[in-house]
Structure formats: C-alpha cells, structure tokens
Protein backbone atom coordinates (compact mmCIF):
# COMPACT_ATOMS: atom_id res chain seq x y z
CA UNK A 1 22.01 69.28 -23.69
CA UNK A 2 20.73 70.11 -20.07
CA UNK A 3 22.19 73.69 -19.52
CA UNK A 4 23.71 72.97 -16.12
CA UNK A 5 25.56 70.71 -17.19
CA UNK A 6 26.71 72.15 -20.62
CA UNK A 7 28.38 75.60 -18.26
CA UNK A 8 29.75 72.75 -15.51
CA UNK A 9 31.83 71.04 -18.69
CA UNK A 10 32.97 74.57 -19.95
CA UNK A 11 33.66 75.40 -16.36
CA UNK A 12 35.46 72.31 -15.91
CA UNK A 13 37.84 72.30 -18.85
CA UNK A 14 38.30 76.23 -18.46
CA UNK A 15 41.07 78.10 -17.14
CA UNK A 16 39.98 79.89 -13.60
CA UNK A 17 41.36 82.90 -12.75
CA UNK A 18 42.66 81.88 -9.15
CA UNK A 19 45.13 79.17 -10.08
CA UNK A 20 44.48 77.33 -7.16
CA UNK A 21 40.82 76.38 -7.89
CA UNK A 22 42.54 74.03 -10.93
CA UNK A 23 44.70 72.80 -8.31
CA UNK A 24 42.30 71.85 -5.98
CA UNK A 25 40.38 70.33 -8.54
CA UNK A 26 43.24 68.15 -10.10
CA UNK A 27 44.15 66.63 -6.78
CA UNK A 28 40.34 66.30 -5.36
CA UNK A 29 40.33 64.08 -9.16
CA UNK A 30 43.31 62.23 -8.70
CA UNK A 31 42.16 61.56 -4.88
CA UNK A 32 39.17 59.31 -6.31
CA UNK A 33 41.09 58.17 -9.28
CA UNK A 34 43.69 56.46 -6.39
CA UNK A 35 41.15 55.29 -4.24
CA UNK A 36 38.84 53.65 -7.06
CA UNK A 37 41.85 51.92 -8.46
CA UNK A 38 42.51 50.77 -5.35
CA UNK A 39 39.31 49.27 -4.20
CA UNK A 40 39.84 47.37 -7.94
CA UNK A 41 43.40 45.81 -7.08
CA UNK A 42 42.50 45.17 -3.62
CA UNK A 43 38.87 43.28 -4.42
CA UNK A 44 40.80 41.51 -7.71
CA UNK A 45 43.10 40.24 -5.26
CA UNK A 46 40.72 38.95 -2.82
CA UNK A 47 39.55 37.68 -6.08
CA UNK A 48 42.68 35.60 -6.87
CA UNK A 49 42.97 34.32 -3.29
CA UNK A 50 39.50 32.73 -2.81
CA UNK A 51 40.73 31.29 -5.93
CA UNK A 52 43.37 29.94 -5.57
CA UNK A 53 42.11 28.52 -1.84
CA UNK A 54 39.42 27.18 -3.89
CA UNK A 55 41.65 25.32 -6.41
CA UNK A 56 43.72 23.96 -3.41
CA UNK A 57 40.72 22.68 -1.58
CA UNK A 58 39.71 21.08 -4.81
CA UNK A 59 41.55 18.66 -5.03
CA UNK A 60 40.99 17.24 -1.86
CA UNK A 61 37.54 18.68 -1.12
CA UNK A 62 34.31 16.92 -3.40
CA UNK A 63 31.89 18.93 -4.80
CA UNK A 64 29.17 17.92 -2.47
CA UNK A 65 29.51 16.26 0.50
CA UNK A 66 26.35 14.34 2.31
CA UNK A 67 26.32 13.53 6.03
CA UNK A 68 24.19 13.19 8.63
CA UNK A 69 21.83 15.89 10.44
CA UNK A 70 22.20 14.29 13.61
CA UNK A 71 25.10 11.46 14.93
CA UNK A 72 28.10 10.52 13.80
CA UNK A 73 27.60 7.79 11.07
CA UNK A 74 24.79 6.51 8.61
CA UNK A 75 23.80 3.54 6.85
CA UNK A 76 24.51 4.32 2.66
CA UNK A 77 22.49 1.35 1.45
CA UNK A 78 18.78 3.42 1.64
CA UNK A 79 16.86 3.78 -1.59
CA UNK A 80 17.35 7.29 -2.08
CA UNK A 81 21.12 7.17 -1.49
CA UNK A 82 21.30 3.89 -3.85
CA UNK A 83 19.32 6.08 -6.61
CA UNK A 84 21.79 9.42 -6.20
CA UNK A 85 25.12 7.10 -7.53
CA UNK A 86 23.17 6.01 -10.62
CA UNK A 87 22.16 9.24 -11.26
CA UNK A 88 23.81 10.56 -14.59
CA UNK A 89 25.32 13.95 -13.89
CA UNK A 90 27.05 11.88 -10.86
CA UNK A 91 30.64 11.28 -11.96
CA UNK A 92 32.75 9.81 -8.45
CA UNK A 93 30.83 8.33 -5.55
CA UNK A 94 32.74 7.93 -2.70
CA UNK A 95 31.90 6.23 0.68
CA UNK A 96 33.72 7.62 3.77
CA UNK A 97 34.35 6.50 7.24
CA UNK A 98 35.89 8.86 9.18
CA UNK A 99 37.38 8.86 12.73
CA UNK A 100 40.26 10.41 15.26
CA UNK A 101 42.66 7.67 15.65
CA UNK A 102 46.19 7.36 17.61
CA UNK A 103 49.28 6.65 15.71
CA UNK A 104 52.63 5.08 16.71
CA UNK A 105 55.82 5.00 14.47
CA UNK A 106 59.18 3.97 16.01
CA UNK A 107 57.62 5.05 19.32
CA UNK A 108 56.39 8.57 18.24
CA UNK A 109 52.62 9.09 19.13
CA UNK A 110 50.50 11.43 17.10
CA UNK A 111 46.55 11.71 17.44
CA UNK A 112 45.51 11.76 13.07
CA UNK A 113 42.47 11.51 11.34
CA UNK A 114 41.62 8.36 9.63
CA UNK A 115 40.05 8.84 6.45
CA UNK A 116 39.14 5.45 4.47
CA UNK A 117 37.44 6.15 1.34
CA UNK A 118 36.41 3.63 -1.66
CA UNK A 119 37.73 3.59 -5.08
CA UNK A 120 35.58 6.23 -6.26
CA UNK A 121 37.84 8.68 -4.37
CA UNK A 122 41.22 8.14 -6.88
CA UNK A 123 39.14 9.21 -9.71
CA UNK A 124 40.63 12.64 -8.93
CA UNK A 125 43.45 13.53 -11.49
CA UNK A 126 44.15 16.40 -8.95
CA UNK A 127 45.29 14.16 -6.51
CA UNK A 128 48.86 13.03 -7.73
CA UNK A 129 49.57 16.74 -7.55
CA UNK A 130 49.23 17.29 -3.97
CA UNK A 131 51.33 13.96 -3.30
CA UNK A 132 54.66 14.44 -2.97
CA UNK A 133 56.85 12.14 -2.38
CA UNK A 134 55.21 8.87 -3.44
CA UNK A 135 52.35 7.88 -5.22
CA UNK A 136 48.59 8.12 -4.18
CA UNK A 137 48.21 4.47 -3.77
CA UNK A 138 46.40 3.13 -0.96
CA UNK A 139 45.94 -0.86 -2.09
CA UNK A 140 47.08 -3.38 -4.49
CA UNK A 141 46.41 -6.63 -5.23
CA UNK A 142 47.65 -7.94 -1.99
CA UNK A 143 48.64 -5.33 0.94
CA UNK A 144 46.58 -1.67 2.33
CA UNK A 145 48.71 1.25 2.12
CA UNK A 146 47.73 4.81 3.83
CA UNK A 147 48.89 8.25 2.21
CA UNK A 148 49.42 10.30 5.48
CA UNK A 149 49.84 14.08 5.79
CA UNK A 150 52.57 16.67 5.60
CA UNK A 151 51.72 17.04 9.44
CA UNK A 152 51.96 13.41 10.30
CA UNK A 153 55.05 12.61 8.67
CA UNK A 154 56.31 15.70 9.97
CA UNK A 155 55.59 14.54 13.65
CA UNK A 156 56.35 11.24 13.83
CA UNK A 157 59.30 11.57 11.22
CA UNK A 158 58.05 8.61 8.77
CA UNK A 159 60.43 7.66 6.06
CA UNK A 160 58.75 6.50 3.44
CA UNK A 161 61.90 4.59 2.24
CA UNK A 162 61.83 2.38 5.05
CA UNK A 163 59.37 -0.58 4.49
CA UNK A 164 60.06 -2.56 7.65
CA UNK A 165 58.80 -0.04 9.69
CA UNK A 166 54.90 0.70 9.66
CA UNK A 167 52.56 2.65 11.47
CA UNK A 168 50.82 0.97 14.49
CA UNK A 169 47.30 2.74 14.25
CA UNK A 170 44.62 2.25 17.48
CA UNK A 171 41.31 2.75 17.65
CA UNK A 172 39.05 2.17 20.77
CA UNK A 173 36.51 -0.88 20.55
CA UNK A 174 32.86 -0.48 20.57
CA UNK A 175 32.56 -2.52 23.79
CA UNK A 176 35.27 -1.95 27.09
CA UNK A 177 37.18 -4.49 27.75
CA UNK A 178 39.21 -5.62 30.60
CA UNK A 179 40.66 -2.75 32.96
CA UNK A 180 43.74 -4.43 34.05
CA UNK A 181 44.48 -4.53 30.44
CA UNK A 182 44.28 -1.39 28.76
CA UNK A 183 45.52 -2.58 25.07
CA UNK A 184 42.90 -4.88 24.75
CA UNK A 185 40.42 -1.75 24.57
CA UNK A 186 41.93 -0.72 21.74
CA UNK A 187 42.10 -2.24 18.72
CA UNK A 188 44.94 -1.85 16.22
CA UNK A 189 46.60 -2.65 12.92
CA UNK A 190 49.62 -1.97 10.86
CA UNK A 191 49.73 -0.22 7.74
CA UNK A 192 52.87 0.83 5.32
CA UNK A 193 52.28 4.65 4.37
CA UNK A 194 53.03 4.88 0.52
CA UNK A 195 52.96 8.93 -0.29
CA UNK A 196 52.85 11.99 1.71
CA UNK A 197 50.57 14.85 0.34
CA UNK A 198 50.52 18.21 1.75
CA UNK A 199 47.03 20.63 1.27
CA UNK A 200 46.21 22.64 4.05
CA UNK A 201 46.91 22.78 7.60
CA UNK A 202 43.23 21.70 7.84
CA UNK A 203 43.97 18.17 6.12
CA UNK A 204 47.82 17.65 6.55
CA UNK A 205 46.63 15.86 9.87
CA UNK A 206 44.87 13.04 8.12
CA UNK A 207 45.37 9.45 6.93
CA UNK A 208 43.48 8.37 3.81
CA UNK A 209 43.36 4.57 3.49
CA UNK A 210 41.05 1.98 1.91
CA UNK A 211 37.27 1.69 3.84
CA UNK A 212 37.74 -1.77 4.31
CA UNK A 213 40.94 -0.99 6.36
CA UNK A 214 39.07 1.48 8.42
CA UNK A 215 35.93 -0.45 8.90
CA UNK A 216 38.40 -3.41 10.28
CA UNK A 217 39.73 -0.77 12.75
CA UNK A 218 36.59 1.03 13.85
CA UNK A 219 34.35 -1.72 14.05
CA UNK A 220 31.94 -0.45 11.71
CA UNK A 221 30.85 -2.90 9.08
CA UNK A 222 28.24 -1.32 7.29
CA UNK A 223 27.26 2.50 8.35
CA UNK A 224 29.69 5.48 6.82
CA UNK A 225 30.18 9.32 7.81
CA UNK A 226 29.91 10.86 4.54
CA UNK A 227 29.70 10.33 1.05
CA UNK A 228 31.59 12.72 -1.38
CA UNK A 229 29.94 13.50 -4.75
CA UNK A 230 32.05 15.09 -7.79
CA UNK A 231 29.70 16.20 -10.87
CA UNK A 232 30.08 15.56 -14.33
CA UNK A 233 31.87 18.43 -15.81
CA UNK A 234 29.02 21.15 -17.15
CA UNK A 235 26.68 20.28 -14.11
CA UNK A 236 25.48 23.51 -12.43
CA UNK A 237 26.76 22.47 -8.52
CA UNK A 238 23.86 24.73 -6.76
CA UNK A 239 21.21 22.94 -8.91
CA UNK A 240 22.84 19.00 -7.71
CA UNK A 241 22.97 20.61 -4.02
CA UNK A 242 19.50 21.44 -4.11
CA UNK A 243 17.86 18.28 -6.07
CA UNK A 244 20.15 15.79 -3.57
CA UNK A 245 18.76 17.76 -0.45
CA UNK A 246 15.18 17.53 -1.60
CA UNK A 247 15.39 13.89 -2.64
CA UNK A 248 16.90 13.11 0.68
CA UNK A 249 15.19 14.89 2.72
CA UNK A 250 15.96 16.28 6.68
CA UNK A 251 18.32 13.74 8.00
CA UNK A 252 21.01 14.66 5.91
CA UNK A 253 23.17 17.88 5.38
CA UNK A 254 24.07 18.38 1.54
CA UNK A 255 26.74 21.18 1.63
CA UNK A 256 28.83 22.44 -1.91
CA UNK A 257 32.35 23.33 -0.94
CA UNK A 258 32.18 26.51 0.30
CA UNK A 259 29.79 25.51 3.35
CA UNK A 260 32.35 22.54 3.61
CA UNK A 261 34.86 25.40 4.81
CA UNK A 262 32.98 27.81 5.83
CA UNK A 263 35.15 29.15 8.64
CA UNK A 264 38.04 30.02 5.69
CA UNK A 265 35.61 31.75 3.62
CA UNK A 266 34.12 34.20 6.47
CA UNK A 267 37.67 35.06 7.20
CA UNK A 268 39.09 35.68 3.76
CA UNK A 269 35.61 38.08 3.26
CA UNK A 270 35.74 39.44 6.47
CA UNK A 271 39.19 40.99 5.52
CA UNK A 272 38.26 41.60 2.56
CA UNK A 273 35.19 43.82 3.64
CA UNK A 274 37.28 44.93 6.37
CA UNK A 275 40.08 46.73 3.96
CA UNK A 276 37.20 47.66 1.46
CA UNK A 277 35.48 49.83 3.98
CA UNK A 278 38.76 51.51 4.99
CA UNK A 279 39.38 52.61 1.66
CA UNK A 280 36.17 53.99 1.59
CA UNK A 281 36.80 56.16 3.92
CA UNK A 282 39.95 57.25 1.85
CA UNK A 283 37.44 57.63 -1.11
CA UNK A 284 35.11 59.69 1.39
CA UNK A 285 37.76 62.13 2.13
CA UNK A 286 38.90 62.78 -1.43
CA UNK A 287 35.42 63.05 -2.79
CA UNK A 288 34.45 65.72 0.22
CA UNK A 289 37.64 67.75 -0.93
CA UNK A 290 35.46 68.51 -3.58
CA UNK A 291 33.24 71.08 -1.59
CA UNK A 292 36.37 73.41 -1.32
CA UNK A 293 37.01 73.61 -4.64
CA UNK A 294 33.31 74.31 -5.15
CA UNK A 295 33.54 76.66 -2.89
CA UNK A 296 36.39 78.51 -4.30
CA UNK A 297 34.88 77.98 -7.95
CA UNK A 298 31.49 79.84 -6.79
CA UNK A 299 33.80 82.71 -5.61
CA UNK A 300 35.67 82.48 -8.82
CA UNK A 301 32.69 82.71 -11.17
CA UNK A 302 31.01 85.46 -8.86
CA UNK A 303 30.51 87.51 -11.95
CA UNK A 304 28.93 84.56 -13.71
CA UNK A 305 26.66 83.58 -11.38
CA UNK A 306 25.16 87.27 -11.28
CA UNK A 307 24.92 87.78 -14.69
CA UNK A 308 23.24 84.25 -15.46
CA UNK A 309 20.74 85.11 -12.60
CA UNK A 310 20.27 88.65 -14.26
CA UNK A 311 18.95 86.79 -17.34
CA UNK A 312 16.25 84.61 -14.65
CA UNK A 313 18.32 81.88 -14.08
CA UNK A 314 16.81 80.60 -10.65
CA UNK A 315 18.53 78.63 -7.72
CA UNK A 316 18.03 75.14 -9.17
CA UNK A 317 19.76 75.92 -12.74
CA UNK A 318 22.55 77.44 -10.20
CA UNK A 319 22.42 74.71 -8.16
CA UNK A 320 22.59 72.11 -10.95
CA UNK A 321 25.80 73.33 -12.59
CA UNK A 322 27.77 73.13 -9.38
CA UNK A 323 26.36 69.63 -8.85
CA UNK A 324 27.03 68.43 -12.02
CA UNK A 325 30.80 70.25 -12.07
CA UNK A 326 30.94 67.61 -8.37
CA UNK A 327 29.74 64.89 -10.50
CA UNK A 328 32.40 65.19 -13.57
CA UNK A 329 35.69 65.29 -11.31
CA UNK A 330 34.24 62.53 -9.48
CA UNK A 331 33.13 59.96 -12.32
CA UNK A 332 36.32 60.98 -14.39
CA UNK A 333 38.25 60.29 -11.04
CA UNK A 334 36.06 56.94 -10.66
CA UNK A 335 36.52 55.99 -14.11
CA UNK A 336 39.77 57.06 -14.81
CA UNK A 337 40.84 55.12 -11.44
CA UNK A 338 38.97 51.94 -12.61
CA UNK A 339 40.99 51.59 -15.87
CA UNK A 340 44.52 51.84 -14.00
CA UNK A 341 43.38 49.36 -11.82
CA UNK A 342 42.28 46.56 -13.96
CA UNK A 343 45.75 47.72 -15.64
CA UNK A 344 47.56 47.24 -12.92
CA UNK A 345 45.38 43.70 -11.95
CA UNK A 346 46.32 42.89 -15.86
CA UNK A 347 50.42 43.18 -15.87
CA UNK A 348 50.51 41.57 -11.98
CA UNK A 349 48.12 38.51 -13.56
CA UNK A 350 50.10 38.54 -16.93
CA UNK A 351 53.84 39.21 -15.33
CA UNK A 352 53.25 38.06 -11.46
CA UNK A 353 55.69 41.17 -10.74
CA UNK A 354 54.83 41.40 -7.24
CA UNK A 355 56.26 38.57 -5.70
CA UNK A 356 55.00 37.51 -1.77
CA UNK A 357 56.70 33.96 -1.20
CA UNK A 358 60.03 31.80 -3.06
CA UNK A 359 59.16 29.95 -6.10
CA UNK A 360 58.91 26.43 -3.85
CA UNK A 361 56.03 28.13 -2.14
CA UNK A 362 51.99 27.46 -3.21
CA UNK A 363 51.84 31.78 -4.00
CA UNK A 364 55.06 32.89 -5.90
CA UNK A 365 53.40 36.35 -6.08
CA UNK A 366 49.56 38.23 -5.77
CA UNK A 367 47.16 36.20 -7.65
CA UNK A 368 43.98 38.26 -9.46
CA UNK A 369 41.14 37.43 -10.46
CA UNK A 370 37.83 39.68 -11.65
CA UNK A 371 34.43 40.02 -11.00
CA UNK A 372 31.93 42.46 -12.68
CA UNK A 373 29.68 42.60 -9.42
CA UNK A 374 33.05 44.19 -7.82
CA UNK A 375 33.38 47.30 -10.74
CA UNK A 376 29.51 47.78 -10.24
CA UNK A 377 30.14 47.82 -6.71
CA UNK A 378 32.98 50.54 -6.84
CA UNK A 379 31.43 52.57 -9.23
CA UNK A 380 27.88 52.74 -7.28
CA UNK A 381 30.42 53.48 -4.02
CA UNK A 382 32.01 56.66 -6.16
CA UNK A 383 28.30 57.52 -7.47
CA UNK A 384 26.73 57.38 -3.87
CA UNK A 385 29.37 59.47 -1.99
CA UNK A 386 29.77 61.63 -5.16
CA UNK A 387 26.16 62.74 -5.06
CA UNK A 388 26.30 63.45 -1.02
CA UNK A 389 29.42 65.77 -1.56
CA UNK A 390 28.12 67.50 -4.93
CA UNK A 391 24.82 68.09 -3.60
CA UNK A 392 26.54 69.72 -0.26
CA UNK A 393 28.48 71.26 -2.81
CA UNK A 394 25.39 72.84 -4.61
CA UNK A 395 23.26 73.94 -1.89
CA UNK A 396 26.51 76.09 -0.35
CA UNK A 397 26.56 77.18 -3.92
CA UNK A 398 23.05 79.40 -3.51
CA UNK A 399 23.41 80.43 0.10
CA UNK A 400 24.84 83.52 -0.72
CA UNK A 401 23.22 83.78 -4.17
CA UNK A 402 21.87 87.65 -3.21
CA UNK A 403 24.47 89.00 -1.69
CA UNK A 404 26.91 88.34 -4.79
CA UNK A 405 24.13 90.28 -7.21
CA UNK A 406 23.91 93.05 -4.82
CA UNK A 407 27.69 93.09 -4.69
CA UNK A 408 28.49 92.82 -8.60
C-alpha cells in the first residue's frame, strides 16, 4: 500500500488530540454526504417527471412524425412514402390533415384545432385512457363523430348527453367568395362530439375526427400535413428516424417525440440543470470546509510531520497524505450520500410517501426514475471538486514544513 495513503487512513480513523479536528471532519463528511444524496433525489426526480411527461405524450404523440420542410401540406401518395407503410417494423400509419378551425355550439365560439386522422390512428390501446367521458369513436357505419378536448368542452360547455345539439365547425374556402356575404367564405359542417379526452394543455384544444370529414371541410382532397408512424414493439426509434429521413430525403422533417415537443423538454432540463448547479455550489462549500480541518490536522500532527521528515520523508510523501486524508472524507461523504439517496428515491418509488397533488390528479406524489449516467455524473462532480480542495489542502500542508522541524 502507497504510504501516504496508509498514515491518511490511520490518521483518519484515529483519535486527534484537539477534539475539534474530529468535529470538523464529521460535519465537512456529512456536508458532501447531504449534498451527493441530494443531487441523486433531485436528478431521480427529474428522472420520473420526463417520464411520466413522456408516458402522457404517448399516448397521443406517435413515435415519428413526418411533415414537410417547407409549406403547410404534402401529397402522401409518392413512392418513397408508399414504400415506408409496407415496411415491416411499421406497425400504425396514420394520415393527418391538420388545420385551425372556428367552432360554434349553442352560440359559444371557440377557435380549435382540427385534427382528422385515418384508421390507423385508433390502433392506440392508450387512447381509451385519456378519454373520459365517452368513447374514442370518431365514425360508424353511418354518421362522423369528433372527440374534442378538455379545453373545448370546457369553453363552449358541450354536453355530450345531448345529441340534438352539434357543433357547427367553419373553415375558410380556398377561393373568396362574395363580400356582401361573409358565410359563404366559409365553409361549414356539423358534427356530434362522442368523448372528451384530456392530455395536455398543448392538445386539450383540438378536435380529432375522421380525414374524410376534414378533407370535406378544408377543401383538400388529396395532400395531408403529417403522417404519424408507431413502430413495432422492439424497433430501436433512433435507427427508424434515421433510415425514414435518408429514404426521404430533404423535403421532409422526420422528428421522434422528443423533437415533437421540444419546447417541454428544454424547460424540464433547463430546471433541472438549473437546481443541479445550485447544489453544486452547496457541494463546493462543504467539500472546501475540508481545508480547515486540514489545516487544523497539520497543526495537530506537528510532531508527526517532523519526525517522518527526520527519517527523509520529502514534501510530496507529506503532501500526499494530506491529499489523500481530503480524498477519504470526501468519497466516503460522496458514497455514503449516494446510497441514502437511491434509498430515499427507493421507499418514495416503492411507497409514493411524498404526496404533491389529490389522488384525482395525473401526479398523486414525486415520481423517480434512475439513470446510471446521473451517479457517474455526481460522483465525477464529488471527485473533481474533491481533488481542487485536497490538493489546496496539501500544498498549505508543506508551506510551513521548516519552521515546524525547527520548532519540534
């Protein structure tokens, strides 16, 4: 064993003669222990809430979603896009046409989004989940129904119950019509809403119906403004995005989900880098309260240091066993503090004792999640800062490294 650090254990684990120098040590070791558990609940909890955002946006989100580079719409019936819904790893294909439209119920306006969609789309299980009340139907054999969001219903205060009553839904038409008319610029039809589903604020606004209903109301017989792709299940997503984007080339965007929302992503990291750099700074302080009790220890073990230098220790063996002493309180701290936060992270994920909402909410309490790139990342945090303040630590240790032999 190196010889530094065989005198920084013993010096470590021994009892000093000025009880405060134990002191000092034990809270400068519980300081990183606190923080390093803390970075691990706080990142496990980001952890949980891109999660559960994730799982939410799921079910209403595809996997990949196509659409064009430049303009609003595009024609689906090219070659390439005809080859991607045979392709086997493909398991929904779903054409979308996609437009703001104006919506009057029992004299209520509300501007929506009108979202028709082929059949493809209700191959989500998911969706009878987020639908509530009512079922997701949007056709049968004879009539077009539209599942509307929490927001619309909300708005225009749509009772589902009452099935003389539909929505009016307008559209502009392609080409302007008279001016001492203004209704016949618009074209619109009615539609019975069937269910009400409620995601995020993001979607709550929309109206899904059957394509054929929206390309009736906006005009547009053939082009679409998207097409949603879900994978088989066991299909890497990042290899599809890429394969789809080469095989279609620069007119189209191919984005996975996350690039579908990427505004909700930047802000759940950006707080989550924002909190993570302010404990930091907590772990900054409580590693640098290590120099003091360096400090102290070097004036402790005067009569150590004299005698070990007596025997031709130099400055670096010196050096080293004040370093290393740095090192031990702060990796026992960092590890110590890493096990009582997955702890913690384990009874919250097994128990849900923290609570942040009422059980009718989407969050009863914190969710958690891990990530192995987040303990490498605290424990190369502790490492870094630990080897700043221990090497401080050591040089301080030296300074004085004559005077104390001509003293003792």
């Amino acid at each position: 064993m190196n010889t530094s650090i065989y005198i920084a254990k013993r010096y470590l684990f021994s009892k000093k003669q000025t009880h405060a120098i134990n002191i000092i040590s034990g809270i400068s070791m519980l300081g990183v222990l606190v923080a390093s558990g803390a970075l691990i609940v706080i990142l496990s909890v980001f952890n949980g809430f891109e999660k559960v955002i994730l799982s939410l946006y799921s079910d209403f989100t595809p996997e990949i979603n196509i659409e064009p580079r430049e303009g609003k719409t595009f024609d689906p019936n090219t070659a390439q896009l005809k080859q991607l819904k045979e392709d086997g790893r493909v398991f929904s294909y779903t054409l979308v046409l996609q437009d703001k439209v104006l919506i009057r119920y029992a004299d209520k306006p509300f501007i929506a989004t009108l979202k028709g969609v082929t059949d493809d789309f209700l191959k989500k299980k998911e969706l009878d989940s987020i639908v509530k009340p009512g079922p997701f139907i949007i056709k049968d054999e004879r009539y077009y129904f539209a599942v509307i969001g929490s927001t619309v219903q909300s708005s225009l205060g749509i009772s589902l119950r009452d099935q003389f009553t539909p929505m009016q839904i307008y559209s502009p038409r392609r080409a302007a019509g008279s001016a001492n008319n203004p209704l016949s610029d618009f074209v619109y039809r009615p539609i019975t809403p069937s269910g009400v589903f409620s995601v995020q604020q993001d979607f709550n606004d929309m109206v899904i119906t059957p394509i054929a209903f929206a390309r009736d109301l906006l005009e547009e017989p053939v082009n679409v403004s998207s097409i949603e792709i879900n994978l088989k299940p066991g299909t890497n997503i990042d290899d599809a995005q890429a394969d789809i984007q080469e095989k279609l080339g620069n007119g189209y965007v191919v984005k996975n989900r996350k690039e579908q929302n990427t505004g909700l992503y930047k802000t759940i990291n950006y707080e989550r880098w924002s909190i993570f750099m302010i404990l930091v700074f907590v772990l900054i302080i409580a590693i640098f309260n290590i120099i003091g009790s360096l400090t102290m220890l070097v004036i402790d073990k005067r009569k150590d240091i004299a005698i070990l230098t007596s025997l031709g220790a130099g400055k670096p063996l010196i050096r080293g066993i004040f370093f290393f002493e740095g090192m031990m309180i702060s990796m026992i701290g960092c590890v110590g503090g890493i096990i009582l936060g997955s702890i913690i992270c384990l009874v919250q994920l097994q128990f849900s004792l923290i609570k942040m909402g009422t059980k009718m909410s989407v969050l009863d309490a914190y969710p958690v999640a891990f990530k192995a790139s987040d303990y490498l990342l605290v424990f190369v945090t502790v490492f870094v800062i630990a080897v700043i303040a221990s090497g401080i630590s050591a040089s301080l240790s030296v300074k004085r490294l004559d005077e104390i032999k001509q003293d003792l």
